[in-house]
N, C-alpha and C. Protein backbone atom coordinates (compact mmCIF):
# COMPACT_ATOMS: atom_id res chain seq x y z
N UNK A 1 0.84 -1.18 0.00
CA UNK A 1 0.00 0.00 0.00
C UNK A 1 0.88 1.24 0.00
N UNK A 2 0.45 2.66 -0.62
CA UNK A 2 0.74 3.58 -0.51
C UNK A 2 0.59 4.93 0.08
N UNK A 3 0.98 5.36 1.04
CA UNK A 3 0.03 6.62 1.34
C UNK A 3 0.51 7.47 0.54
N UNK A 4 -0.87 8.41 0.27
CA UNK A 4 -1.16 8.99 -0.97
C UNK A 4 -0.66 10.47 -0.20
N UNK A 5 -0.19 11.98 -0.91
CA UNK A 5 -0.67 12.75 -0.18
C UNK A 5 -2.07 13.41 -0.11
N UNK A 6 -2.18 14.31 1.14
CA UNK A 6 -3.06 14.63 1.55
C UNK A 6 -4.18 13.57 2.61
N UNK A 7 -4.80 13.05 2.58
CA UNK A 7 -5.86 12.76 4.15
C UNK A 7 -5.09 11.47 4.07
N UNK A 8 -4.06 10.78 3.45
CA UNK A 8 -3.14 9.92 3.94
C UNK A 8 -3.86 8.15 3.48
N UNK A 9 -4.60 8.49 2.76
CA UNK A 9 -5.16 7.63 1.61
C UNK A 9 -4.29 6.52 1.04
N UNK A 10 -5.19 5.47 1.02
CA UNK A 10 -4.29 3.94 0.64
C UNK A 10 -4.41 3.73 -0.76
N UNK A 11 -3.55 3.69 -1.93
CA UNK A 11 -3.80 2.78 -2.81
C UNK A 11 -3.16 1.45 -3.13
N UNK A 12 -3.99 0.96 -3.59
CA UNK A 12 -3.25 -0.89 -4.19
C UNK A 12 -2.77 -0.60 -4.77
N UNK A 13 -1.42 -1.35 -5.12
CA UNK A 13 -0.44 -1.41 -6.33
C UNK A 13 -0.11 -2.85 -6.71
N UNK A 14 -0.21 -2.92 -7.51
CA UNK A 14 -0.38 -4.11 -8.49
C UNK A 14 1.37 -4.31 -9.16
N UNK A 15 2.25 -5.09 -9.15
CA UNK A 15 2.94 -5.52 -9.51
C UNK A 15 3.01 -5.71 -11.20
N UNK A 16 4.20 -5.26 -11.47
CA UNK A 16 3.86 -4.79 -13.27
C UNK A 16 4.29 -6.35 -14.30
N UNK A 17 3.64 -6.49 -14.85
CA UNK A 17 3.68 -8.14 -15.41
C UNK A 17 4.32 -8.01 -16.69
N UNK A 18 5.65 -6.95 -16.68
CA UNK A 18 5.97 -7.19 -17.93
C UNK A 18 7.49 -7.09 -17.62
N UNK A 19 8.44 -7.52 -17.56
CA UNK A 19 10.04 -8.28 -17.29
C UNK A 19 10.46 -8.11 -17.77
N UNK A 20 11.69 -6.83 -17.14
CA UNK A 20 12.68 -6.09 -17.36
C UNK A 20 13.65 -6.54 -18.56
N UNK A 21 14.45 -5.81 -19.20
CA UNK A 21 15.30 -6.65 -20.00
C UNK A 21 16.74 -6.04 -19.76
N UNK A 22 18.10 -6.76 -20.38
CA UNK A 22 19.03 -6.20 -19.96
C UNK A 22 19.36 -5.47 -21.36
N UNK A 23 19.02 -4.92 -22.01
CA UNK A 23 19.42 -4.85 -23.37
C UNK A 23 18.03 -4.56 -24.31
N UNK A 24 18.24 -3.74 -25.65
CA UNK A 24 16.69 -3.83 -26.48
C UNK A 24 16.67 -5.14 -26.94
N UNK A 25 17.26 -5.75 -26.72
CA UNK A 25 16.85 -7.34 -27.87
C UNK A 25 16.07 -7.68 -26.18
N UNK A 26 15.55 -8.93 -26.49
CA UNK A 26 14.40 -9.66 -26.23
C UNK A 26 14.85 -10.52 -24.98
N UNK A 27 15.66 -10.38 -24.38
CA UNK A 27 16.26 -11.37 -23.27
C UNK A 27 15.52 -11.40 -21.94
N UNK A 28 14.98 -12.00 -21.54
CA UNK A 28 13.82 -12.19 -20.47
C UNK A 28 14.64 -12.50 -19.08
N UNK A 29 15.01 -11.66 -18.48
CA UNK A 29 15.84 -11.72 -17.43
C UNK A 29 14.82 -12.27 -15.81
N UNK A 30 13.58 -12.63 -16.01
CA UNK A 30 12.55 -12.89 -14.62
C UNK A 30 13.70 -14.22 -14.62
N UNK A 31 13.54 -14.11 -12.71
CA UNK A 31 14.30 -14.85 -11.86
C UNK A 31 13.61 -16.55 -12.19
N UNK A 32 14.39 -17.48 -12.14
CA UNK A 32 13.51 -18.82 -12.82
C UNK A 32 13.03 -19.21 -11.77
N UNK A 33 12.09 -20.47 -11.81
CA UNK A 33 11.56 -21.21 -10.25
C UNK A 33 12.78 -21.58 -9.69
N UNK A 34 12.71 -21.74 -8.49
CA UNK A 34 13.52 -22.75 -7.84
C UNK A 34 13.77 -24.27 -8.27
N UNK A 35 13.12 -24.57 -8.68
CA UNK A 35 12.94 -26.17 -9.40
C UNK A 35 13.56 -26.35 -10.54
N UNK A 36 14.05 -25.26 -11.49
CA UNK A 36 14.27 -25.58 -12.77
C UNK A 36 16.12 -24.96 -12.51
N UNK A 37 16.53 -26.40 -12.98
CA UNK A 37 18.32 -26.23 -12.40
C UNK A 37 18.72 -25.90 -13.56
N UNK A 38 19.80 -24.61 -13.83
CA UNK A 38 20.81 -24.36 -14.73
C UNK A 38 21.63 -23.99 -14.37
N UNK A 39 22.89 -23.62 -15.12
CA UNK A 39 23.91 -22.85 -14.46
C UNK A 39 24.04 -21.64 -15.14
N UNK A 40 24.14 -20.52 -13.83
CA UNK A 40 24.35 -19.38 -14.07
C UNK A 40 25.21 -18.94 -13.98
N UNK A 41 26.21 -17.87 -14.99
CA UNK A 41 27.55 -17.69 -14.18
C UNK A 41 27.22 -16.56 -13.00
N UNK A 42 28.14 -16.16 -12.70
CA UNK A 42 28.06 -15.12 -11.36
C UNK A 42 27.77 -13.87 -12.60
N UNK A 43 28.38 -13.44 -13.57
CA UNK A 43 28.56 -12.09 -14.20
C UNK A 43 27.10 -12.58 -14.72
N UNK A 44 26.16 -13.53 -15.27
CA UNK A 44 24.61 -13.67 -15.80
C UNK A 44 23.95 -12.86 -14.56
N UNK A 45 23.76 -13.76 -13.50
CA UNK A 45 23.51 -13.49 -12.35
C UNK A 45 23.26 -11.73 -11.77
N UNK A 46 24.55 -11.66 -11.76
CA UNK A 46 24.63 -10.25 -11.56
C UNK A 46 24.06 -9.07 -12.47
N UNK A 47 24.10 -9.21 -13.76
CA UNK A 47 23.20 -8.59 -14.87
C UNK A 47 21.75 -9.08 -15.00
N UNK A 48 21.45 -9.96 -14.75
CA UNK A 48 20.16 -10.16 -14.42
C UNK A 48 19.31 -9.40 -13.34
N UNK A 49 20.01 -9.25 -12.00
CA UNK A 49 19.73 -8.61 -10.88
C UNK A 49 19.69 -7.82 -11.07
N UNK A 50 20.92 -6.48 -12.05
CA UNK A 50 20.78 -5.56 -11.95
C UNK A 50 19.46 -4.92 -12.76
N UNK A 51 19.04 -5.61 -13.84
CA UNK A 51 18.19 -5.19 -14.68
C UNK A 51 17.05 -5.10 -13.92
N UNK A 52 17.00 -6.38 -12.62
CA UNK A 52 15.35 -6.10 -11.94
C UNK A 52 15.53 -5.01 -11.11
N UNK A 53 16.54 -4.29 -10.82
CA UNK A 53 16.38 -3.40 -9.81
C UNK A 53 16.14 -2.02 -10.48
N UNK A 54 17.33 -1.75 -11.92
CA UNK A 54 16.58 -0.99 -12.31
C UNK A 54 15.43 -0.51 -13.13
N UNK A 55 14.51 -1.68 -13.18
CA UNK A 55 13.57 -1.89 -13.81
C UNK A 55 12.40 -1.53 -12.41
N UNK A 56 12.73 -2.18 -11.42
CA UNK A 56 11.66 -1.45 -10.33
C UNK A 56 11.89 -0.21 -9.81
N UNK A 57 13.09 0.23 -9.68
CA UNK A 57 13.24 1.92 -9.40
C UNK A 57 12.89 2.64 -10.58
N UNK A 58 12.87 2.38 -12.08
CA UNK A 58 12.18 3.30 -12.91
C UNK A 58 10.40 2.88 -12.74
N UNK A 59 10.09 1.78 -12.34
CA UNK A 59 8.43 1.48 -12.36
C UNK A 59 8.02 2.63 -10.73
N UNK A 60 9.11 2.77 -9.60
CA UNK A 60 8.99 3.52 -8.57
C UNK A 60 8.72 4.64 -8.92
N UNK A 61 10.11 5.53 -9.19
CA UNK A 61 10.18 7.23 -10.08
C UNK A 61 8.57 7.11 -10.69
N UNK A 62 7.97 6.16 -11.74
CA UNK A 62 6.55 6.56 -12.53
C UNK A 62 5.85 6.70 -11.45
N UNK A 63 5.42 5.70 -10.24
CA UNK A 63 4.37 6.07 -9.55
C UNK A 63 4.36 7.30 -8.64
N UNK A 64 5.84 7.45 -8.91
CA UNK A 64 6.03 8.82 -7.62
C UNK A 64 5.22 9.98 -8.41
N UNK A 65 5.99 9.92 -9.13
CA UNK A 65 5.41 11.39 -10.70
C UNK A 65 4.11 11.08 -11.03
N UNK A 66 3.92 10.40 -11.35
CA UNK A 66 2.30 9.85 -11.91
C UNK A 66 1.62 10.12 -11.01
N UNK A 67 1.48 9.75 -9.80
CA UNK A 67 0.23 9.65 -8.75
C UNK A 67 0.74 11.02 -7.29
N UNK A 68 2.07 11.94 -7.76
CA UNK A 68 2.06 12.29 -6.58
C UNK A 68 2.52 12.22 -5.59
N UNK A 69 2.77 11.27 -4.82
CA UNK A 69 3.71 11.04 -3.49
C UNK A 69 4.32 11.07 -3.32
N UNK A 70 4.79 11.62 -2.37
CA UNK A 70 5.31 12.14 -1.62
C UNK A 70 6.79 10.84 -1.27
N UNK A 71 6.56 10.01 -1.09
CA UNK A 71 7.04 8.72 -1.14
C UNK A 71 6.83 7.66 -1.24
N UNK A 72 7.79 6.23 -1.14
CA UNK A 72 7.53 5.22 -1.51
C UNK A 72 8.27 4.09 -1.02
N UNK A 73 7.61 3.37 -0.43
CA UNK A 73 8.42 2.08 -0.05
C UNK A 73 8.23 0.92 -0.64
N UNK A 74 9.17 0.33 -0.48
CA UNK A 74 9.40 -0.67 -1.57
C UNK A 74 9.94 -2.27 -0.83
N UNK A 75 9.01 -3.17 -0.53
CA UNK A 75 8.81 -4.26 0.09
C UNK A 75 9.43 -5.44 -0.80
N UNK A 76 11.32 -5.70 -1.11
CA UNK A 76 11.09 -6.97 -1.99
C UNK A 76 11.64 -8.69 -1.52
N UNK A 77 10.71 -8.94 -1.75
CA UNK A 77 10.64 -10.37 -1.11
C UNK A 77 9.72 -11.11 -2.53
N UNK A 78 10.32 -12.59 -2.37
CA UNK A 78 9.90 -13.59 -3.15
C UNK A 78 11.08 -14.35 -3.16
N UNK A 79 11.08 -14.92 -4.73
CA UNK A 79 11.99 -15.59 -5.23
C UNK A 79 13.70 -15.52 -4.70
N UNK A 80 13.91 -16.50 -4.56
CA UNK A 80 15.81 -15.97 -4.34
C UNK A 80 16.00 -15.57 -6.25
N UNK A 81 17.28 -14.32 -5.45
CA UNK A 81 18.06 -13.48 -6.41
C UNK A 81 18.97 -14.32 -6.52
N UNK A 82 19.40 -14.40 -7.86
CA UNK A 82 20.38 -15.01 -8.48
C UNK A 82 21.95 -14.61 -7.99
N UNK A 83 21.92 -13.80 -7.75
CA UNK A 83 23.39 -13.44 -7.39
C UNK A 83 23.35 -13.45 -5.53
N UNK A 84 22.66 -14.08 -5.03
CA UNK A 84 22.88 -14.38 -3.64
C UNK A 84 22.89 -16.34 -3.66
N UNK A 85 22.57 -17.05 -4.99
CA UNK A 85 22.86 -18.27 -4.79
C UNK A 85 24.39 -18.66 -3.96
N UNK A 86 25.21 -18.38 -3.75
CA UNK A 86 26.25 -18.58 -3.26
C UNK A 86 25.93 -18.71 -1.74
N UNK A 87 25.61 -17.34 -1.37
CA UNK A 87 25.20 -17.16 -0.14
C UNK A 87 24.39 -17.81 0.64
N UNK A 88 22.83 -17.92 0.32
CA UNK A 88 21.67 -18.86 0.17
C UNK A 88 22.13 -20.38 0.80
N UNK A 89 22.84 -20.81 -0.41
CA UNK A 89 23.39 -22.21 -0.17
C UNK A 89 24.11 -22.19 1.01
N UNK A 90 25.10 -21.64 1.42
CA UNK A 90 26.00 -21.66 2.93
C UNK A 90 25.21 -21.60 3.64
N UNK A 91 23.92 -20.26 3.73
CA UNK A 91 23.36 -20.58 4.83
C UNK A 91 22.18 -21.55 5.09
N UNK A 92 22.04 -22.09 3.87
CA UNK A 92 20.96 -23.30 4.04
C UNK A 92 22.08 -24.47 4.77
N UNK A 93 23.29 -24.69 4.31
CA UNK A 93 24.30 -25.64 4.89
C UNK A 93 24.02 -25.66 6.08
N UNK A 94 24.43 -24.47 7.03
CA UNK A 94 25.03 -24.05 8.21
C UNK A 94 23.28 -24.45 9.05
N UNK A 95 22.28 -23.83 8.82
CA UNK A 95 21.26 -24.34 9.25
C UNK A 95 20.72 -25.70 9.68
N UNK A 96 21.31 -26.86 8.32
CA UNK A 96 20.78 -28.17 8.64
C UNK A 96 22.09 -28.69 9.58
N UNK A 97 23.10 -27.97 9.33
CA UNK A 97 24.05 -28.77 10.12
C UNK A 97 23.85 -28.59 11.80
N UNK A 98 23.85 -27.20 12.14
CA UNK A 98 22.81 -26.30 13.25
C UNK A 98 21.83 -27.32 13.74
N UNK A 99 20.63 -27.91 13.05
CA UNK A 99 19.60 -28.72 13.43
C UNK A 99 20.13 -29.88 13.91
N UNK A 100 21.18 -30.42 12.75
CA UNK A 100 21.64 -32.03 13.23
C UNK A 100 22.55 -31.95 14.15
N UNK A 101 22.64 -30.70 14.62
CA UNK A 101 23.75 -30.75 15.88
C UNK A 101 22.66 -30.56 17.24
N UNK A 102 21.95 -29.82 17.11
CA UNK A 102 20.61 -30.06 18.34
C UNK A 102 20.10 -30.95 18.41
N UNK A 103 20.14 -31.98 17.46
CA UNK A 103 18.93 -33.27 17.60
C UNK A 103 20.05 -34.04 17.98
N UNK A 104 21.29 -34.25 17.62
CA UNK A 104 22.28 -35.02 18.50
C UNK A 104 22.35 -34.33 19.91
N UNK A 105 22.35 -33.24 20.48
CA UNK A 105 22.80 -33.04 21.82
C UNK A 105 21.39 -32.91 22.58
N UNK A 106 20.27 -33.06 22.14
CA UNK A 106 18.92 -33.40 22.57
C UNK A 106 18.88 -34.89 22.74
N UNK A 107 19.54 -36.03 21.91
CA UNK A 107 19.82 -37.22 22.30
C UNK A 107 20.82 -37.71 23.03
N UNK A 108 21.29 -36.73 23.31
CA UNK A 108 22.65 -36.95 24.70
C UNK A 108 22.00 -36.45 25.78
N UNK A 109 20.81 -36.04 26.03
CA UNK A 109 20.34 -35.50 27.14
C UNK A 109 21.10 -34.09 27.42
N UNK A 110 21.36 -33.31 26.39
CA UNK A 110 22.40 -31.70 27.14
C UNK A 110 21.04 -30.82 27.18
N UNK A 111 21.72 -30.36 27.96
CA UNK A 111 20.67 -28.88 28.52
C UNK A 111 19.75 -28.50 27.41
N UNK A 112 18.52 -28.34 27.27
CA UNK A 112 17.84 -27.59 26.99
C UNK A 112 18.19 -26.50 26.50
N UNK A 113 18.59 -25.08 26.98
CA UNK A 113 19.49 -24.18 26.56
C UNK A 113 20.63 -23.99 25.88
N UNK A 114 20.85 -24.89 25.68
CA UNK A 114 22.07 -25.43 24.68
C UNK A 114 21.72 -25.86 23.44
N UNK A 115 20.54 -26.23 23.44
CA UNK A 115 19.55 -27.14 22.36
C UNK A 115 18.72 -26.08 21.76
N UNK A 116 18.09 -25.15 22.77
CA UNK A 116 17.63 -24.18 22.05
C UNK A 116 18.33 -23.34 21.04
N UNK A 117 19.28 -22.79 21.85
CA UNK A 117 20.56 -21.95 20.68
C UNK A 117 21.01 -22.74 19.92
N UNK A 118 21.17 -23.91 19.56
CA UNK A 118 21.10 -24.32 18.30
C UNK A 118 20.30 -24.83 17.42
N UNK A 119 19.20 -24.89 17.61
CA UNK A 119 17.95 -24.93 17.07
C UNK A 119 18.28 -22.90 16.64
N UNK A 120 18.29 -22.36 17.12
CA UNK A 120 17.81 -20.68 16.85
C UNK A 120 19.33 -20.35 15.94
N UNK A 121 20.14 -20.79 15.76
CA UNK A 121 20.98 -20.92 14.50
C UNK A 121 20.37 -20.93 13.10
């Protein structure tokens, strides 16, 4: 939602269904499912990303100018970004290893508190 100016008014904003490109030719840079494995290099990756970002800060600038406001926040969450796969993966590692280290010291009988903080890893 947006507050609008003046009596501080909400509008919906609808997410724009048409995917940024890095270039005028035709290259469809939307982030793929999670399910569908390829390899990306890091420099794809990274040009891909950059195109969605500045593809949503120019769709931002329109609604600012277009409708007025004063400002705008910008909520992005979904899909993992391609150029944090590196990252992502370590910390998905470090997590299950985290778990299988609490469920072993939960079967040794260790403290509770000990079990918690690694569970909260």
């Amino acid at each position: 939602r947006l507050a609008g100016r003046g009596g501080g008014g909400n509008a919906n904003v609808h997410a724009a269904t048409t995917a940024p490109r890095t270039d005028a030719g035709s290259t469809d840079v939307r982030p793929h499912h999670p399910h569908h494995h390829h390899q990306v290099t890091p420099a794809q990756a990274e040009a891909a990303t950059t195109a969605i970002i500045t593809y949503a800060l120019r769709q931002s600038q329109t609604l600012l100018t277009r409708h007025g406001l004063a400002s705008l926040l910008l909520v992005i969450d979904g899909d993992s970004l391609p150029s944090k796969t590196i990252t992502n993966k370590s910390r998905g590692d470090d997590r299950r290893k985290y778990y299988r280290q609490a469920r072993e010291a939960e079967a040794r009988g260790e403290a509770s508190r000990a079990v918690r903080k690694l569970y909260a890893k």
